[in-house]
N, C-alpha and C. Protein backbone atom coordinates (compact mmCIF):
# COMPACT_ATOMS: atom_id res chain seq x y z
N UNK A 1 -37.09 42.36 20.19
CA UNK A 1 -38.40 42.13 20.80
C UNK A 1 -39.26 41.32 19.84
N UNK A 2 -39.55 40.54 20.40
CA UNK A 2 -40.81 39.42 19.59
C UNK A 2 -42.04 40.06 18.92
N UNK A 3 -42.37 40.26 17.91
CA UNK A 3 -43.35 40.76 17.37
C UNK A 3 -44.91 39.56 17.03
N UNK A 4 -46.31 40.40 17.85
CA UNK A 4 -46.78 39.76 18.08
C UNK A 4 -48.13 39.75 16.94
N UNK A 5 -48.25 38.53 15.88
CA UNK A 5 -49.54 38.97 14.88
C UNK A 5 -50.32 38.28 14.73
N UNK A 6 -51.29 38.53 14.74
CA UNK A 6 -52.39 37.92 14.53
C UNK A 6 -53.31 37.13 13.39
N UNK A 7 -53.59 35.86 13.48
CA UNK A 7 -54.05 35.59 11.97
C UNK A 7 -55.85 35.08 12.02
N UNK A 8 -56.63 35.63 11.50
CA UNK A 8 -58.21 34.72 11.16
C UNK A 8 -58.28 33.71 10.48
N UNK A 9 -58.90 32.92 10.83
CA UNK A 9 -59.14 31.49 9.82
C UNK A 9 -60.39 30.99 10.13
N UNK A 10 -60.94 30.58 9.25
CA UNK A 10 -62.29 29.77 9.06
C UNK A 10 -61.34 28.27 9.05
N UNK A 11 -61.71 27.08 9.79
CA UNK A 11 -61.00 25.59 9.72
C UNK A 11 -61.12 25.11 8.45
N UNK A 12 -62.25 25.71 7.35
CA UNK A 12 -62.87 24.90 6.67
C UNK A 12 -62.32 25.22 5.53
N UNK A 13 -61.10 26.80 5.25
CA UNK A 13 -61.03 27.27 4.11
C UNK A 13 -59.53 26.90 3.86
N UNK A 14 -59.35 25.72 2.65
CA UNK A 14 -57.57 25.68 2.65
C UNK A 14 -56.86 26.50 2.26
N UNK A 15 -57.51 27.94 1.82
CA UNK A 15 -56.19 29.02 1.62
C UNK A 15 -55.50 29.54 2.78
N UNK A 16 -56.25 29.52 4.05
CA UNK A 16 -56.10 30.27 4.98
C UNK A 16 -55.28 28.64 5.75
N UNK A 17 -55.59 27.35 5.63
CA UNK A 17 -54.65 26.62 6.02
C UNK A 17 -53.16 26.80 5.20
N UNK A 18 -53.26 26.97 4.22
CA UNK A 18 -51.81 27.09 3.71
C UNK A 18 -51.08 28.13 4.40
N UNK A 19 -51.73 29.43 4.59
CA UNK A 19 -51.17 30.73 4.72
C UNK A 19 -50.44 30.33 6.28
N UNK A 20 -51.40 29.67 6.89
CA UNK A 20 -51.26 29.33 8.26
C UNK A 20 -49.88 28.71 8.85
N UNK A 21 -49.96 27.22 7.72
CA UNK A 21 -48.63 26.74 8.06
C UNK A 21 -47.53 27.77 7.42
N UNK A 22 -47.08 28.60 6.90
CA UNK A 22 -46.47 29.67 6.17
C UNK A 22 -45.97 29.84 7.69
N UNK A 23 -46.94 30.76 8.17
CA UNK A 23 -46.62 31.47 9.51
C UNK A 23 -45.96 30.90 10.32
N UNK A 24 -46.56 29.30 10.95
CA UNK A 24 -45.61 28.82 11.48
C UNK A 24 -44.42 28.27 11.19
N UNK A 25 -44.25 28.49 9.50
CA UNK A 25 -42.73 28.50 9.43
C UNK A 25 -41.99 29.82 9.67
N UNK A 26 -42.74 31.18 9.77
CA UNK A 26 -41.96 32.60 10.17
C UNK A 26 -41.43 32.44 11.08
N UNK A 27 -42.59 31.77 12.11
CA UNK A 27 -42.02 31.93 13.61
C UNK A 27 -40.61 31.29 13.64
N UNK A 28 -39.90 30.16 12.91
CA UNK A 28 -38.70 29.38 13.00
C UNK A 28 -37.37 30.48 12.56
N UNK A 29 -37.89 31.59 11.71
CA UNK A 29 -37.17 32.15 10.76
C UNK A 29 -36.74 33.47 11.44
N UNK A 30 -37.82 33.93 11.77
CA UNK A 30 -37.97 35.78 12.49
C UNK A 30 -38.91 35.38 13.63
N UNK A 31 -38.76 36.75 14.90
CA UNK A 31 -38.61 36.61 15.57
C UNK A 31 -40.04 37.05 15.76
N UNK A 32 -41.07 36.34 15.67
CA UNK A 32 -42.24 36.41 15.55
C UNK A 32 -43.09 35.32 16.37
N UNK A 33 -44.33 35.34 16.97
CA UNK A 33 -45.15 34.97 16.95
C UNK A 33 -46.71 35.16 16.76
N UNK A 34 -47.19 34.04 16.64
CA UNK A 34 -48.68 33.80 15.86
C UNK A 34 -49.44 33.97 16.82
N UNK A 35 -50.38 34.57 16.73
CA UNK A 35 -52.40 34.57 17.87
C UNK A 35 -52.96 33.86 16.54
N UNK A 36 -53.95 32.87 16.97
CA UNK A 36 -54.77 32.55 16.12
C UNK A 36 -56.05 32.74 16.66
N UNK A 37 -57.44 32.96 15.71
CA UNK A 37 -58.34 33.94 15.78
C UNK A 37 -59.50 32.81 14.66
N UNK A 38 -60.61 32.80 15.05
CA UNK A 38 -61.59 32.66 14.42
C UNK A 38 -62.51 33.11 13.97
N UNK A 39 -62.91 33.51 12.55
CA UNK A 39 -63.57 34.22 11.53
C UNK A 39 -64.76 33.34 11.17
N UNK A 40 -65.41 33.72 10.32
CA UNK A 40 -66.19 33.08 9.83
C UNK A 40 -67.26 32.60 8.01
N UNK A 41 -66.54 32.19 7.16
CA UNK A 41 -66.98 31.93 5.75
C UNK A 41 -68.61 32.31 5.55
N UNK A 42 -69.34 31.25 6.68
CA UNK A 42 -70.64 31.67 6.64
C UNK A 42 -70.68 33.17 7.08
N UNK A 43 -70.52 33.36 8.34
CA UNK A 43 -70.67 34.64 8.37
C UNK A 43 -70.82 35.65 7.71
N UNK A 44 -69.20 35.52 6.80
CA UNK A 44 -68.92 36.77 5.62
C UNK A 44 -69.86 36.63 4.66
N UNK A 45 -70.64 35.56 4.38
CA UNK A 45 -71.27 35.16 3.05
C UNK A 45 -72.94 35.67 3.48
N UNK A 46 -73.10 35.79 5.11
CA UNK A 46 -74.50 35.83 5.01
C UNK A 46 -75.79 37.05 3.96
N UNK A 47 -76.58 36.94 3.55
CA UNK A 47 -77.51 37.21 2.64
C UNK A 47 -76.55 37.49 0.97
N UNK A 48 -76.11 36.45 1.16
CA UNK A 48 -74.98 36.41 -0.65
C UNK A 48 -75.87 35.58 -1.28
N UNK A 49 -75.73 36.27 -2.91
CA UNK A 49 -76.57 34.77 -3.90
C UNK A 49 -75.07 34.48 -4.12
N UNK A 50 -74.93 32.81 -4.03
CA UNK A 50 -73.78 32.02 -3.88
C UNK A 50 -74.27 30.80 -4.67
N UNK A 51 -73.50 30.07 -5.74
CA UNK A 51 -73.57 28.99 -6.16
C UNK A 51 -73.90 27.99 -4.85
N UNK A 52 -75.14 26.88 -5.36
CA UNK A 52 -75.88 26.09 -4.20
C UNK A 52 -74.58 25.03 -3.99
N UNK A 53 -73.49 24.79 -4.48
CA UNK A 53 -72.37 24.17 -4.15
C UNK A 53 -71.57 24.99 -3.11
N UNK A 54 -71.61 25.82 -3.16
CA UNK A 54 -70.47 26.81 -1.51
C UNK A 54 -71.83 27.20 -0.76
N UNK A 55 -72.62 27.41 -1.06
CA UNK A 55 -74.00 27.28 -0.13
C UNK A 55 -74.13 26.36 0.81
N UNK A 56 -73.91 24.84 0.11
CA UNK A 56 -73.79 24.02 0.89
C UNK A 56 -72.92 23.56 1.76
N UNK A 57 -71.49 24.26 1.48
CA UNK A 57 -70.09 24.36 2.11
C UNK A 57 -70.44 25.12 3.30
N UNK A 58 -71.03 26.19 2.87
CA UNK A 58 -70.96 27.45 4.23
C UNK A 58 -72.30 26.86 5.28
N UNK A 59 -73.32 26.07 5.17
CA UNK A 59 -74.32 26.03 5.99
C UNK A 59 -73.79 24.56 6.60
N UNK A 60 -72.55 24.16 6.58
CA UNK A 60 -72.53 23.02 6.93
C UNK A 60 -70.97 23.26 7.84
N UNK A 61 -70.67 24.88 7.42
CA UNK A 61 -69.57 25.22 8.20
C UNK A 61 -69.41 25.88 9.49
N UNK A 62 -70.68 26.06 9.95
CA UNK A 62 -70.99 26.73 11.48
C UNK A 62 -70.46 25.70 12.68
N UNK A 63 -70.41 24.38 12.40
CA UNK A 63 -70.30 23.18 13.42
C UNK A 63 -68.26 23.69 13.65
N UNK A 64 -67.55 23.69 12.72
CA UNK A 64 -66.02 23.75 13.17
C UNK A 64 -65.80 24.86 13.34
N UNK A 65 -66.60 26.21 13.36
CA UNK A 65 -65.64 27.32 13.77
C UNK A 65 -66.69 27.70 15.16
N UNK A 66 -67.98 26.85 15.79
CA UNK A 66 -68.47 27.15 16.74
C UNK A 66 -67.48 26.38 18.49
N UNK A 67 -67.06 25.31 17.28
CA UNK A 67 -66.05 24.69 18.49
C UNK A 67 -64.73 25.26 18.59
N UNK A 68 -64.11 25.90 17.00
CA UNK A 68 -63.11 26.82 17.83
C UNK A 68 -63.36 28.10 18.80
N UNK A 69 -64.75 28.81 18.99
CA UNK A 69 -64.72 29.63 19.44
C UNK A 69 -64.81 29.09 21.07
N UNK A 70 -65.28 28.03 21.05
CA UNK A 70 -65.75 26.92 22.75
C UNK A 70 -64.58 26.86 23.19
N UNK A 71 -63.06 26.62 22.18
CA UNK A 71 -61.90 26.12 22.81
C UNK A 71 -61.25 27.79 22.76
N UNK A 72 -61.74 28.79 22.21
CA UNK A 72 -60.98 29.92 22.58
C UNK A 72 -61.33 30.85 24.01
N UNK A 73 -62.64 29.86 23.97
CA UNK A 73 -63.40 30.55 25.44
C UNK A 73 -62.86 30.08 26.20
N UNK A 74 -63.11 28.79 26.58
CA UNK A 74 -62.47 27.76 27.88
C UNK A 74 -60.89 27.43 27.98
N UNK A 75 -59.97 27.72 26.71
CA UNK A 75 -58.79 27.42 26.91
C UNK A 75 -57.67 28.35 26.49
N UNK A 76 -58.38 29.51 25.81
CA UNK A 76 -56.71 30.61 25.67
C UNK A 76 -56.41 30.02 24.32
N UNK A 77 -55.55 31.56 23.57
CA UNK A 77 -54.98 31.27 22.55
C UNK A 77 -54.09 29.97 21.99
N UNK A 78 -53.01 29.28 22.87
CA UNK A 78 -52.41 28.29 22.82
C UNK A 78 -53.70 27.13 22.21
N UNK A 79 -54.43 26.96 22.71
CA UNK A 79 -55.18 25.72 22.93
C UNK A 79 -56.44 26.12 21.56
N UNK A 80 -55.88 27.00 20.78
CA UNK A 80 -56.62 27.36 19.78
C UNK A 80 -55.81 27.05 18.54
N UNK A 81 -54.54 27.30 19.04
CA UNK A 81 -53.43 27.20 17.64
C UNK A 81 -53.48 25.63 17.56
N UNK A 82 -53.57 24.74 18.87
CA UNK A 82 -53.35 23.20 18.78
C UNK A 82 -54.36 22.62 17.95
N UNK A 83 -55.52 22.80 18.16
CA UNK A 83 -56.75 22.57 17.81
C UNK A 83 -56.87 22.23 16.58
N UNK A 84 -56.65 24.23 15.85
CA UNK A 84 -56.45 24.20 14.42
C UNK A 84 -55.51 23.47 13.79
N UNK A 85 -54.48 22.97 14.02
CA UNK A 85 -53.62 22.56 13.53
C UNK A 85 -54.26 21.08 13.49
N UNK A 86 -54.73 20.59 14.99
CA UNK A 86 -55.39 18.84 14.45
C UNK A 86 -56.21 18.85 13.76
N UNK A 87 -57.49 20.11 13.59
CA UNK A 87 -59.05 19.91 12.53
C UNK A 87 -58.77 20.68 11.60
N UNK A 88 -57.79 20.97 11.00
CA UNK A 88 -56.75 20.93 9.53
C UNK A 88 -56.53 20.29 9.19
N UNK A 89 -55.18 19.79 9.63
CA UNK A 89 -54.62 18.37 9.47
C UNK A 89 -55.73 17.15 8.78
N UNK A 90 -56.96 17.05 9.67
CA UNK A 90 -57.81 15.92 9.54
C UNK A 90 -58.85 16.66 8.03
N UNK A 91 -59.10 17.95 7.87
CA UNK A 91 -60.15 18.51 7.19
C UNK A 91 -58.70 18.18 5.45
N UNK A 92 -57.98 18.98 5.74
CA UNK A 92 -57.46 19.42 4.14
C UNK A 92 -56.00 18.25 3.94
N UNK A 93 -55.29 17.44 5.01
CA UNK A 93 -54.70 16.25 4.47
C UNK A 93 -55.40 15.04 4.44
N UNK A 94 -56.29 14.84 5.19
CA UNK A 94 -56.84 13.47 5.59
C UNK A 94 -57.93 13.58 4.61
N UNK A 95 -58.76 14.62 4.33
CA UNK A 95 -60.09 14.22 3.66
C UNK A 95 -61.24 14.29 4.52
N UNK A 96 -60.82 14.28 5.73
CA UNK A 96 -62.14 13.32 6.31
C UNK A 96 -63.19 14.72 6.57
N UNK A 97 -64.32 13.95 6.63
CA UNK A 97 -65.56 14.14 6.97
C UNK A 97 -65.68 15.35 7.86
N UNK A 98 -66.62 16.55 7.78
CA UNK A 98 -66.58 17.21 8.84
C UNK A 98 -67.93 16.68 9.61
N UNK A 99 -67.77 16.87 11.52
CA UNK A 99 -68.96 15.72 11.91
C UNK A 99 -68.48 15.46 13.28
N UNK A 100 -69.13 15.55 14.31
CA UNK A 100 -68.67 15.30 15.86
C UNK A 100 -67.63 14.31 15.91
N UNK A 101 -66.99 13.12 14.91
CA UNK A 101 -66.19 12.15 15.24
C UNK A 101 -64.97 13.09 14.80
N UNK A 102 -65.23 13.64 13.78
CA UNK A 102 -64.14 14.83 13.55
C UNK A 102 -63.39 16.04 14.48
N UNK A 103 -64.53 16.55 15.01
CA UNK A 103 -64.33 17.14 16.02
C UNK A 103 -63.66 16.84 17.52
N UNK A 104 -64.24 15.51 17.69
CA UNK A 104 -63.73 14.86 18.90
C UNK A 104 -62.75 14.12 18.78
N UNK A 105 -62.08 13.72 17.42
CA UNK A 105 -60.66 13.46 17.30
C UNK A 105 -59.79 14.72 17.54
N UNK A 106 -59.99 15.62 16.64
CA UNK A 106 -59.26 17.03 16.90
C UNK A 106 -58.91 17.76 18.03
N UNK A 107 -59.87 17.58 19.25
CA UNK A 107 -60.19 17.94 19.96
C UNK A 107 -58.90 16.29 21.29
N UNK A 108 -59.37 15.42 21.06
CA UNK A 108 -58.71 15.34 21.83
C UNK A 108 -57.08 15.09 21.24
N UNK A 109 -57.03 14.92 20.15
CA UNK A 109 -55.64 15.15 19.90
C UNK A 109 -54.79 16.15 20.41
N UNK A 110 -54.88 17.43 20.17
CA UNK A 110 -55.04 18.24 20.73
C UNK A 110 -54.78 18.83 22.33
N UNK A 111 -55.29 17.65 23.35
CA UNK A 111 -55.10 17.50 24.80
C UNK A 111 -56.53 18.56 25.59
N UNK A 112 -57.73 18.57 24.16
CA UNK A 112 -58.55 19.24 24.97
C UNK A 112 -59.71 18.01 25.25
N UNK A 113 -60.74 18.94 25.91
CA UNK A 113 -62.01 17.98 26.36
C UNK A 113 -62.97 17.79 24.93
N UNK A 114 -63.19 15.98 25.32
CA UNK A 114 -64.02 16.16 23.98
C UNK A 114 -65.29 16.55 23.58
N UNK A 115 -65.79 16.82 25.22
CA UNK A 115 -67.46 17.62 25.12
C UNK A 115 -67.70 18.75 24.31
N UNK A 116 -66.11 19.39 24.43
CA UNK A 116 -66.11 20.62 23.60
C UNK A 116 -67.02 20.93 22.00
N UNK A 117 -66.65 18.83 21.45
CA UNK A 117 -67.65 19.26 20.35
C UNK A 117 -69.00 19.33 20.48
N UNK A 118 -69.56 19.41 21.68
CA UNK A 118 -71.29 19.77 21.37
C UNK A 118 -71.67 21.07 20.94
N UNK A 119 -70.05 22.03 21.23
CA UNK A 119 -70.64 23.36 20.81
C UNK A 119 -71.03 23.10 19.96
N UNK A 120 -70.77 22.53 18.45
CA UNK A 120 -71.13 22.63 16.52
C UNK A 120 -72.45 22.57 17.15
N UNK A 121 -73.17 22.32 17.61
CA UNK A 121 -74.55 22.39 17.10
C UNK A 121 -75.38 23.68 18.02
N UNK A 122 -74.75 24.37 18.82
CA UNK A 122 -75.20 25.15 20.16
C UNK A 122 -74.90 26.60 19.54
N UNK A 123 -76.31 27.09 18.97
CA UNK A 123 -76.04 28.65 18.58
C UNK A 123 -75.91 29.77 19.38
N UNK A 124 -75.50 29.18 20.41
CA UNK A 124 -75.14 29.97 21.64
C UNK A 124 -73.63 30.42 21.39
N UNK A 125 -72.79 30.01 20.44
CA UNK A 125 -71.70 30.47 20.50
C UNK A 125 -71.51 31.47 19.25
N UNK A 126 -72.40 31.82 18.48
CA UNK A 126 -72.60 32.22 17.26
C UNK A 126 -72.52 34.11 17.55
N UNK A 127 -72.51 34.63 18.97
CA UNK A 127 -72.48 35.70 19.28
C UNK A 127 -71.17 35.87 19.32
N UNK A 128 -70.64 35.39 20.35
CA UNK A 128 -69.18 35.55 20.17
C UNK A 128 -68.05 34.99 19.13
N UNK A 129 -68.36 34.14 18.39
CA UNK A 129 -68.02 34.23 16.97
C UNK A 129 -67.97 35.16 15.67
N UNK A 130 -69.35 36.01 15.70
CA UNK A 130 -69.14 37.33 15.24
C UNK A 130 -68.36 38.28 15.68
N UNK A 131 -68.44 38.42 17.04
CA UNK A 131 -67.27 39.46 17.40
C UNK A 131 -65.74 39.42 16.92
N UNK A 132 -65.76 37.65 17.32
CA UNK A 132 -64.26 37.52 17.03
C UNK A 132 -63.66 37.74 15.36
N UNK A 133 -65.04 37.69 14.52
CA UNK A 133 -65.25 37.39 13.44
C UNK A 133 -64.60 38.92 12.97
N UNK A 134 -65.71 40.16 13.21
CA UNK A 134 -65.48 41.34 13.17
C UNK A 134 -64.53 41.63 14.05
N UNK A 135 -63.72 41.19 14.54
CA UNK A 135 -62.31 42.00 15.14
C UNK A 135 -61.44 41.98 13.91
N UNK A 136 -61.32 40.62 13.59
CA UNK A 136 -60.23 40.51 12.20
C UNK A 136 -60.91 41.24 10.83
N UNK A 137 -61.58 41.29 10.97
CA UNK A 137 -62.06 41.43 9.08
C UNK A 137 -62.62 43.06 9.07
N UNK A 138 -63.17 43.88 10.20
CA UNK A 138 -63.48 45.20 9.85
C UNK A 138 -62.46 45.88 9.51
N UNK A 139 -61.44 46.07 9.92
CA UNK A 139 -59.66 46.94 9.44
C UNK A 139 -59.72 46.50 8.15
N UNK A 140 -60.16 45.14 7.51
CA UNK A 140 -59.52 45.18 5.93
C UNK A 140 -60.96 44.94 5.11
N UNK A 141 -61.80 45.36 5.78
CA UNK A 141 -63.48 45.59 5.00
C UNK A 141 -63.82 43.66 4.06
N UNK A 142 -65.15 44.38 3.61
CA UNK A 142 -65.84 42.73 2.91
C UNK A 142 -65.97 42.04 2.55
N UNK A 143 -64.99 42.63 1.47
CA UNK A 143 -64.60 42.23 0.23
C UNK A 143 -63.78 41.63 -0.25
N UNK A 144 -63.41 40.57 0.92
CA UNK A 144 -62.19 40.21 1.18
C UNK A 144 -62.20 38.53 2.13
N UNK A 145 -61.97 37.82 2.28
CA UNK A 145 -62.17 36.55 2.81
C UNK A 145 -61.54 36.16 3.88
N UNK A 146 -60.74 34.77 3.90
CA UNK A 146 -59.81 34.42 4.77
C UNK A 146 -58.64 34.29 4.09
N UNK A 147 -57.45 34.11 4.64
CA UNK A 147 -56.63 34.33 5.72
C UNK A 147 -56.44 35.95 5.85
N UNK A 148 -56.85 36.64 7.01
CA UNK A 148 -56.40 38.07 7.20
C UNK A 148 -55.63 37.74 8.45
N UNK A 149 -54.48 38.60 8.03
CA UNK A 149 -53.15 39.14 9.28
C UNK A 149 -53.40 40.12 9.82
N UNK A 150 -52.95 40.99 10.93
CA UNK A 150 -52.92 41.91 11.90
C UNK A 150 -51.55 41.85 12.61
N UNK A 151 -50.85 42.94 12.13
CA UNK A 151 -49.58 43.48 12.46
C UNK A 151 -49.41 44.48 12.77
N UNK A 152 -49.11 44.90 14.24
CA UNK A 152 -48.81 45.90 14.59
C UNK A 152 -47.09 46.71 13.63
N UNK A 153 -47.45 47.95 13.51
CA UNK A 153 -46.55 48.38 12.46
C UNK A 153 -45.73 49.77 13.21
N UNK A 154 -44.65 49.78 12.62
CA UNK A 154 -43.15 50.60 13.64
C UNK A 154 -43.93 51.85 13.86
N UNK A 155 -44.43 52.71 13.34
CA UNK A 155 -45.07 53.75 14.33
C UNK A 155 -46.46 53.47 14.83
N UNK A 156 -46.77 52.36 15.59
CA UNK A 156 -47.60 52.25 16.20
C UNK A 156 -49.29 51.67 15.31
N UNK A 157 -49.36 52.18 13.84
CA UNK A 157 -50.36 51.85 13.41
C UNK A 157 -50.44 50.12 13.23
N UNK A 158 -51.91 49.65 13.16
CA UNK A 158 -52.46 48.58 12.61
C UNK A 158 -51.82 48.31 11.38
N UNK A 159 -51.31 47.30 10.84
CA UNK A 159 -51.05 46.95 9.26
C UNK A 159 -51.96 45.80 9.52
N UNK A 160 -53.29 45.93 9.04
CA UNK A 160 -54.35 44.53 8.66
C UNK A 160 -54.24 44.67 7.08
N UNK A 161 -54.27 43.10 6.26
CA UNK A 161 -54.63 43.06 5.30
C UNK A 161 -55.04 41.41 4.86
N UNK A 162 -55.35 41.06 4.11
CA UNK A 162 -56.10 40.18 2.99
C UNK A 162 -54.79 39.27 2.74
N UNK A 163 -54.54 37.97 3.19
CA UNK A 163 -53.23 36.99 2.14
C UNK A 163 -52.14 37.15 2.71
N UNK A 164 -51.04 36.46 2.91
CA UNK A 164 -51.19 36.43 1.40
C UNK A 164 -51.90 34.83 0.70
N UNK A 165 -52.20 35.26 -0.47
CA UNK A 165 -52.72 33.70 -0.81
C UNK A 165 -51.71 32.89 -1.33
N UNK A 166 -51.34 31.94 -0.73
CA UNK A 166 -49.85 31.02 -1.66
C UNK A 166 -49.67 29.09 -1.66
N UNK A 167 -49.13 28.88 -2.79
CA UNK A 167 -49.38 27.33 -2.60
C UNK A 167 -47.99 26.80 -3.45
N UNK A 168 -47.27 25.65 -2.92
CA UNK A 168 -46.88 25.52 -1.44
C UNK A 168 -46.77 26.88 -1.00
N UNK A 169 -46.91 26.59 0.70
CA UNK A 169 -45.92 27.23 2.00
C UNK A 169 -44.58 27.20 1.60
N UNK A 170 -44.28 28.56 1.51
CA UNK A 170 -42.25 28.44 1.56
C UNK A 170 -42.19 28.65 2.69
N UNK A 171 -40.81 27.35 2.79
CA UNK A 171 -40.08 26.81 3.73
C UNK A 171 -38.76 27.66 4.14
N UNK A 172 -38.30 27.65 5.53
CA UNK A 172 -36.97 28.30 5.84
C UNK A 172 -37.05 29.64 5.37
N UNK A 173 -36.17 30.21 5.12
CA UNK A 173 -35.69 31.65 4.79
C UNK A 173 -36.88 32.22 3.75
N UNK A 174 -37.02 31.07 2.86
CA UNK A 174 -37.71 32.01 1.69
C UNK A 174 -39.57 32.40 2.74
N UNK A 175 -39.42 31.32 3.27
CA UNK A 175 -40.83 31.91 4.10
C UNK A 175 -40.34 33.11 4.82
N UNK A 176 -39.17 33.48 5.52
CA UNK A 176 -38.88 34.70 6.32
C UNK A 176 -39.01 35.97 4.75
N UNK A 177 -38.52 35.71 4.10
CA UNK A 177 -38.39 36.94 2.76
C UNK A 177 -39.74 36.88 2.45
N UNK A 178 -40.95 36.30 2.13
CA UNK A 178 -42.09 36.36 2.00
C UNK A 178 -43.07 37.42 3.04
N UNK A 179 -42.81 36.91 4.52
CA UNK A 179 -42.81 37.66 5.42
C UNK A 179 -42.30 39.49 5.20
N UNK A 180 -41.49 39.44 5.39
CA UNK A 180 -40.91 40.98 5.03
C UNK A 180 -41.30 41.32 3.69
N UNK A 181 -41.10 41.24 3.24
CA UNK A 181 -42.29 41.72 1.65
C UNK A 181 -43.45 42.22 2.17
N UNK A 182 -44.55 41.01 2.85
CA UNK A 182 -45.76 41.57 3.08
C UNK A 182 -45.66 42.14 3.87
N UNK A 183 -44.68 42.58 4.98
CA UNK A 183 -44.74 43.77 6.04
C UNK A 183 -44.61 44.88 5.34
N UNK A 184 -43.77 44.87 4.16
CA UNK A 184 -43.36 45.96 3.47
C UNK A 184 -44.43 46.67 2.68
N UNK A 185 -44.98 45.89 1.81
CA UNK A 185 -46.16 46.16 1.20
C UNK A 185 -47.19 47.07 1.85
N UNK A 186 -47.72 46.13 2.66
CA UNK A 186 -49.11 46.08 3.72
C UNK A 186 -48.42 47.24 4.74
N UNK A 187 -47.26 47.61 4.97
CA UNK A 187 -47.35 48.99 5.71
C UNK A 187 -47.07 50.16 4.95
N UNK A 188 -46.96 50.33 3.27
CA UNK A 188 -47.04 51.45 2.52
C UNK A 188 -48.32 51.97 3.12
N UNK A 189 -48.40 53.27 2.77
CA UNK A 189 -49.84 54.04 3.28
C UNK A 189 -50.29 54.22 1.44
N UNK A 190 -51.47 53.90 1.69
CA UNK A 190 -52.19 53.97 0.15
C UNK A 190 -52.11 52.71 -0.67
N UNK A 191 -51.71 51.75 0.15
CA UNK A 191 -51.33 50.52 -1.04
C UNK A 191 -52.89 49.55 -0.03
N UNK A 192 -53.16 49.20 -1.64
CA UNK A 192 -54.27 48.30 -1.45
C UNK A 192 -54.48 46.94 -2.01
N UNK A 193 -53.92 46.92 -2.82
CA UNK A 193 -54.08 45.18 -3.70
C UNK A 193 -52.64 44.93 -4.80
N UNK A 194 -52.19 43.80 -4.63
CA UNK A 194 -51.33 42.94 -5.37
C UNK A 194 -51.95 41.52 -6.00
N UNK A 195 -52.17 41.70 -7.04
CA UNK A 195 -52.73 39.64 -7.33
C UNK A 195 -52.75 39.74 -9.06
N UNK A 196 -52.77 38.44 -8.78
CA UNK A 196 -52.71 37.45 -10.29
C UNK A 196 -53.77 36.79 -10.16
N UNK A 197 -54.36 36.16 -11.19
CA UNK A 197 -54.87 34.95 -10.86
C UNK A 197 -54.18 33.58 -11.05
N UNK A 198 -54.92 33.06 -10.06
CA UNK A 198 -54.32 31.58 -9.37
C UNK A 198 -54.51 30.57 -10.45
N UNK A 199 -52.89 30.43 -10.53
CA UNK A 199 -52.91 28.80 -11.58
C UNK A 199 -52.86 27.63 -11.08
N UNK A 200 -52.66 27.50 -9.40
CA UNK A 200 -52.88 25.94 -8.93
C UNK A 200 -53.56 25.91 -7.94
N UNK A 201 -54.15 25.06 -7.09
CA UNK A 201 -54.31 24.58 -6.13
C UNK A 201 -53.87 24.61 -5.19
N UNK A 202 -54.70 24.31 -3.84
CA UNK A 202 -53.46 24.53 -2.77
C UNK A 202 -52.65 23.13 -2.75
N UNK A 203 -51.45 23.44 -2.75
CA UNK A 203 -50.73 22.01 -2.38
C UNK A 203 -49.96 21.80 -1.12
N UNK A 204 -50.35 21.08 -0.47
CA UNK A 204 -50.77 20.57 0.71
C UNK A 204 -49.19 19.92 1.16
């Protein structure tokens, strides 16, 4: 039986793009598939004293995760995974600019409508962005960022947790053994944190 998990991502954060393509190498490996889910950087950060350099990251990051929530409204999970994958692609290989021409490339790459980008500026979607926000991130609390998973686990409980954080994405098998590790881990009862600190970058 196909096991079905769930991942949060902010568009704007490349750990959670790395982790991302990871996943869609599981799915090739084990018999898995991905929901993708939109969180939010600003969100998590709101009333934080934050260096005025990610200050300026996060108040300029409401425009790409208001249009993923427009394309999770009007088009279903599928048409959320496409999305992310084009205003990735364009945000953390290309460089480019975040900005309605951004959006409306992504967007129609993609095969969606390109009106979709007027949501970035329409705080009308900023309600249901929190929700979706707090679906992923309350199971693994605050203190904690993007990429979070959600795995349903063999007796029935939630396994939510934090990462993993990794750079490169392993490819083929070693991405499937990466996979099972963190199922393994993340469904001990009482286990809470594994980390080092990070000696590179994400590499892309």
């Amino acid at each position: 039986m196909t096991t079905s998990a769930d991942m949060w991502f902010d568009p704007v954060c490349p750990w959670a793009w790395m982790t991302s393509r990871w996943l869609l190498e599981v799915e090739r490996v084990r018999d898995v598939r991905i929901r993708f889910h939109v969180m939010s950087l600003s969100v998590l950060n709101e009333g934080r004293d934050l260096p005025p350099k990610y200050r300026e990251l996060l108040d300029d990051a409401w425009g790409p995760v208001r249009v993923a929530i427009a394309v999770a409204q009007q088009h279903g999970d599928e048409a959320v995974r496409a999305f992310y994958t084009e205003i990735g692609t364009r945000i953390h290989l290309e460089k480019q600019e975040r900005g309605r021409d951004l959006y409306v490339a992504s967007l129609t790459a993609a095969g969606l409508p390109a009106e979709l980008a007027d949501a970035a500026d329409d705080p009308a979607y900023d309600q249901p962005l929190r929700v979706s926000h707090h679906e992923g991130m309350d199971p693994v609390g605050d203190d904690v960022g993007t990429p979070v998973i959600h795995v349903p686990g063999p007796d029935g409980q939630l396994i939510a947790f934090f990462g993993p954080v990794v750079s490169p994405a392993p490819q083929g098998e070693a991405a499937g053994r990466l996979w099972d590790g963190v199922l393994l881990v993340g469904g001990t009862d009482g286990f809470f944190e594994l980390k080092r600190t990070r000696t590179r970058d994400p590499i892309f």
